[in-house]
N, C-alpha and C. Protein backbone atom coordinates (compact mmCIF):
# COMPACT_ATOMS: atom_id res chain seq x y z
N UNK A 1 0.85 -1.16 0.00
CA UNK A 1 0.00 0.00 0.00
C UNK A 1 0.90 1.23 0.00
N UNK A 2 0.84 2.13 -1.32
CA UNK A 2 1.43 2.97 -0.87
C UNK A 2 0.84 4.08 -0.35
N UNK A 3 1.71 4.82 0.36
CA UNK A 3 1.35 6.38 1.01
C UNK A 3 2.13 7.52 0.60
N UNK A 4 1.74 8.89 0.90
CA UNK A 4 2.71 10.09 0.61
C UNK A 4 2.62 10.67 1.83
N UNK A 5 3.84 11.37 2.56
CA UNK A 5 3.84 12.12 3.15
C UNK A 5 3.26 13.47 2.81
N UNK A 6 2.96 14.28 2.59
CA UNK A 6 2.83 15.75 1.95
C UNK A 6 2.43 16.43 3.09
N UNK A 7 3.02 16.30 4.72
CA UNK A 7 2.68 17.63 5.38
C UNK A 7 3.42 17.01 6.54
N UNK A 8 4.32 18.08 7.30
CA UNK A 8 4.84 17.47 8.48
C UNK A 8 4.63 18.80 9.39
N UNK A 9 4.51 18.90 10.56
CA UNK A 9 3.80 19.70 11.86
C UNK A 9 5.13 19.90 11.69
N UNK A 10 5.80 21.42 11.60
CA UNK A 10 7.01 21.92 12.26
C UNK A 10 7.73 21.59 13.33
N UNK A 11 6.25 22.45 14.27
CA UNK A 11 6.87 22.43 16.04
C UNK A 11 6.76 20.97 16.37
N UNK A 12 5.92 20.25 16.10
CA UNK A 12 5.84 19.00 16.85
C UNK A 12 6.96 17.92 16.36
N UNK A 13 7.29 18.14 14.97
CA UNK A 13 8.80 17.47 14.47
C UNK A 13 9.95 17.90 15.25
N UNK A 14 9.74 19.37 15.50
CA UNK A 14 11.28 20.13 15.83
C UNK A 14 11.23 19.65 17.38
N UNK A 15 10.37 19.58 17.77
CA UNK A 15 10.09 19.57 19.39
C UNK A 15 10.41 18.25 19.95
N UNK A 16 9.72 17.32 18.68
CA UNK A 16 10.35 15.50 19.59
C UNK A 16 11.68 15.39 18.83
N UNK A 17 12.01 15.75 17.87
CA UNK A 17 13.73 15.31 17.65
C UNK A 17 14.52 15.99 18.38
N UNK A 18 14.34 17.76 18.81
CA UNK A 18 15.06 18.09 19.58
C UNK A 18 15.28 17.47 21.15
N UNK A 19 14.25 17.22 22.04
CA UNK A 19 14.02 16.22 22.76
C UNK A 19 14.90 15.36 22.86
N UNK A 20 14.58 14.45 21.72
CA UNK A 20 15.42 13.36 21.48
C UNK A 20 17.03 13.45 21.67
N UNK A 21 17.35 14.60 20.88
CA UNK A 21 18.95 15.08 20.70
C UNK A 21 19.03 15.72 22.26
N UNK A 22 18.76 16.21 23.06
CA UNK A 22 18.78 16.62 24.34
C UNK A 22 18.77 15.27 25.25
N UNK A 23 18.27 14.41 24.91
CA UNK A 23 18.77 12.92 25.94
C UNK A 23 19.62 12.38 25.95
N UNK A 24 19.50 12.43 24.24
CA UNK A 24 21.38 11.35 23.89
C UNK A 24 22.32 11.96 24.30
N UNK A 25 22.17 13.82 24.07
CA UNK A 25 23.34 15.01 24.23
C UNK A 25 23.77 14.36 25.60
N UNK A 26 22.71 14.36 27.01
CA UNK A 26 22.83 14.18 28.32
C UNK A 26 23.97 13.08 28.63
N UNK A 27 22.93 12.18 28.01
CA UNK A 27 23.70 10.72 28.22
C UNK A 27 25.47 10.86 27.92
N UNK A 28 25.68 11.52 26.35
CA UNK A 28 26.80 11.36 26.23
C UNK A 28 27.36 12.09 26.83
N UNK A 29 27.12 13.38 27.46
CA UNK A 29 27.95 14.25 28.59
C UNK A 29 28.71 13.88 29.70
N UNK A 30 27.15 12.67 30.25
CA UNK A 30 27.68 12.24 31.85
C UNK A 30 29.01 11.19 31.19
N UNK A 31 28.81 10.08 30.04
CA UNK A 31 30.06 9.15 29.81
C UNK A 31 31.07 10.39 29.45
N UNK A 32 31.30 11.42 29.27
CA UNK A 32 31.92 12.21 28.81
C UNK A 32 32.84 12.78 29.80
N UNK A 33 31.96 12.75 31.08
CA UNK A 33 32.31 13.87 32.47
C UNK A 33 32.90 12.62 33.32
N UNK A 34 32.67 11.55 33.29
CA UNK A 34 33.20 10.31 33.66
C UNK A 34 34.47 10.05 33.36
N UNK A 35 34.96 10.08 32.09
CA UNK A 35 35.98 9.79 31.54
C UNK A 35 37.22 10.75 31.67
N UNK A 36 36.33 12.54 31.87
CA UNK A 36 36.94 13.59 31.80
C UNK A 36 37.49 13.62 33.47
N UNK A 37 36.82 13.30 34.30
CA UNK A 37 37.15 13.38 35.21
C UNK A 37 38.29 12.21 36.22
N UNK A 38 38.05 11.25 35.10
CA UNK A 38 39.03 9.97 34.93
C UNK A 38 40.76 9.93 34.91
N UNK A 39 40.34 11.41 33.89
CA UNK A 39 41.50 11.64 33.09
C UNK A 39 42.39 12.54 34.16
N UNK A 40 41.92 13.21 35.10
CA UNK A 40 42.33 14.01 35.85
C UNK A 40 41.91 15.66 34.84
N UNK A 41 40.72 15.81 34.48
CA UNK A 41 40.44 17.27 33.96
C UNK A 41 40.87 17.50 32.34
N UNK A 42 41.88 16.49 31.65
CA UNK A 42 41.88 16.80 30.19
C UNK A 42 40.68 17.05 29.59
N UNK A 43 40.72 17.72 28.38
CA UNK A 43 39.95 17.96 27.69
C UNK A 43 39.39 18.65 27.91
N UNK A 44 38.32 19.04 27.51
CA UNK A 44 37.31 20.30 27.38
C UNK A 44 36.67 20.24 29.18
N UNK A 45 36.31 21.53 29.17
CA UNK A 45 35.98 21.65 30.99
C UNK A 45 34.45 20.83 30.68
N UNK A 46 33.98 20.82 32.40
CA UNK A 46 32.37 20.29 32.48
C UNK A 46 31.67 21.06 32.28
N UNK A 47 32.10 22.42 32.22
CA UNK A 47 30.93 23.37 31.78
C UNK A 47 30.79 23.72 30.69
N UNK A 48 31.57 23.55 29.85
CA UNK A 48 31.86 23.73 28.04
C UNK A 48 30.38 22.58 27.78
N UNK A 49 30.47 21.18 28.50
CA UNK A 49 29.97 20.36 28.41
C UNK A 49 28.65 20.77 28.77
N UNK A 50 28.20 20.76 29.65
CA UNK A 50 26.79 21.66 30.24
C UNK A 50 26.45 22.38 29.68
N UNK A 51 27.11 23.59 28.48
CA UNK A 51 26.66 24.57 27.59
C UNK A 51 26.42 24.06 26.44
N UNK A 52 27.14 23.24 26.10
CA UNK A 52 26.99 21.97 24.71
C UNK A 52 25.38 21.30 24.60
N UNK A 53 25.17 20.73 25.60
CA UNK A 53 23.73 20.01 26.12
C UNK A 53 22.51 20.87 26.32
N UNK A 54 22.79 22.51 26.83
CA UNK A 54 21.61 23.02 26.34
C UNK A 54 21.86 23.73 25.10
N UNK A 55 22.97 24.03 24.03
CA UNK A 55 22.75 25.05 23.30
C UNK A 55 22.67 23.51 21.99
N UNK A 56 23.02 22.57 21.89
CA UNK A 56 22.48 21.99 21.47
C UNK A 56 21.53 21.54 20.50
N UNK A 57 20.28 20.65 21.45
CA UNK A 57 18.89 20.85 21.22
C UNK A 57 18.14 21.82 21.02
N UNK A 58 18.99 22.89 21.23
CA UNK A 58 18.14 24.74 20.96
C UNK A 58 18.28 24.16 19.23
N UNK A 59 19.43 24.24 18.87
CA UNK A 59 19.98 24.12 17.26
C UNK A 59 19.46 23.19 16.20
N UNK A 60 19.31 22.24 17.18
CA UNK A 60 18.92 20.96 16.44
C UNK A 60 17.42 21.10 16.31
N UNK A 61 16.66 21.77 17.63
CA UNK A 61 15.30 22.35 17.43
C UNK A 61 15.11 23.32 16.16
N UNK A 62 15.57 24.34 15.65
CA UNK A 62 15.36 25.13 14.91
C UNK A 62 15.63 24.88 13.43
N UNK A 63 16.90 23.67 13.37
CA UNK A 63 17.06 22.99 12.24
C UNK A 63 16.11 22.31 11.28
N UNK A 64 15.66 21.82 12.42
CA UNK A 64 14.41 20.93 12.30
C UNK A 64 12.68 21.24 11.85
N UNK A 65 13.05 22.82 12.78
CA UNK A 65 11.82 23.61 12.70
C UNK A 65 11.40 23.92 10.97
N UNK A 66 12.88 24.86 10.64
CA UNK A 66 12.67 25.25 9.40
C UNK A 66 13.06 24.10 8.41
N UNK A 67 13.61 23.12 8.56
CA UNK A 67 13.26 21.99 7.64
C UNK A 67 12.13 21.87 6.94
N UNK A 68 11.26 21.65 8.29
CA UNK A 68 10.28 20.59 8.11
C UNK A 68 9.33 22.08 7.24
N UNK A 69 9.08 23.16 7.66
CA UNK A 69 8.85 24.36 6.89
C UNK A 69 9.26 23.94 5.03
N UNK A 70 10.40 23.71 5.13
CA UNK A 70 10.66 23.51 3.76
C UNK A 70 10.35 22.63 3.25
N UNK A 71 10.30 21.18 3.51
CA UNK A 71 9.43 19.95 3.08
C UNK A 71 8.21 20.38 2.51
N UNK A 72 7.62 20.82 3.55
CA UNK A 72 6.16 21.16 3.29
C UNK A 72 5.89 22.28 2.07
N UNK A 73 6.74 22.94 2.17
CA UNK A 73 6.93 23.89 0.64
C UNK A 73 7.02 23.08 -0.39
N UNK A 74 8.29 21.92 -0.31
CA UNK A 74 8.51 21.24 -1.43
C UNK A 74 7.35 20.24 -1.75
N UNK A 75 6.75 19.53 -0.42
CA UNK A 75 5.92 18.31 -1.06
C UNK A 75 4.73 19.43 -1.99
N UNK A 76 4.17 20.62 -1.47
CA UNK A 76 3.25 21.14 -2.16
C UNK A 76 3.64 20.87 -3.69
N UNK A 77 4.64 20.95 -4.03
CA UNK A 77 5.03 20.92 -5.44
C UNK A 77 5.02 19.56 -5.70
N UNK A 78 6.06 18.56 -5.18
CA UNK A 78 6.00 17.66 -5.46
C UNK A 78 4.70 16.44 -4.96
N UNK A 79 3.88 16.60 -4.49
CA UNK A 79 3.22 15.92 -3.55
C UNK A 79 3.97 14.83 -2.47
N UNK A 80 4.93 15.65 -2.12
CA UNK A 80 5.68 14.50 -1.25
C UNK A 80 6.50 13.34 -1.16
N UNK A 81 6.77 12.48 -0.02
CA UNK A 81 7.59 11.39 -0.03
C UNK A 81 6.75 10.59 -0.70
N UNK A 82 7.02 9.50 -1.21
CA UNK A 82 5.78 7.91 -1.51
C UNK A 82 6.98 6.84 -0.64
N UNK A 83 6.25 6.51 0.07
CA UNK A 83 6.54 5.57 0.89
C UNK A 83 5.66 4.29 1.00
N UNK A 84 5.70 2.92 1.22
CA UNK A 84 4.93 1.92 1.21
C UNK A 84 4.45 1.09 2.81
N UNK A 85 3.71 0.82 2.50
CA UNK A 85 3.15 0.50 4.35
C UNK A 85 2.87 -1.22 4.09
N UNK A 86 3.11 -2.25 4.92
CA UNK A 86 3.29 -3.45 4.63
C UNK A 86 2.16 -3.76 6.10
N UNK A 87 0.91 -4.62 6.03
CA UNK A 87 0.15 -5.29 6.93
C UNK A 87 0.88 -6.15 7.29
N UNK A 88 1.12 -6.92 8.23
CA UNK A 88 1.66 -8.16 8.62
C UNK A 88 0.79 -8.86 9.49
């Protein structure tokens, strides 16, 4: 069966991937601050790290925002992705 995408919600795209990129960001901070602090302080400080994790998901939010803005410009023209959906 196929389907087309032809419309994606901005905020609600930009909002769960940024999300998303704000957990993994976390996660990889603390193995980050672990290792950094392992090391006896090499590398980048913990607060470089802490500014990384919120400025981030700000970026990856807005990336996303106006992406998905532009998709939606383009599918108008093109009518979108075609993608296929399989019952099982």
């Amino acid at each position: 069966m196929n389907k087309r995408l032809t419309k994606i919600s901005p905020n609600q795209t930009a909002w769960t991937i940024a999300l998303w990129y704000f957990i993994v960001a976390v996660i990889a901070w603390i193995v980050w601050a672990i290792f950094s602090v392992a090391r006896k302080g090499e590398g980048m400080s913990v607060l470089y790290g802490l500014i990384a994790v919120v400025l981030y998901p700000v970026v990856v939010y807005l990336a996303w925002l106006i992406g998905a803005w532009i998709y939606n410009g383009v599918a108008r023209i093109t009518g979108g992705i075609e993608f296929t959906l399989k019952d099982e």
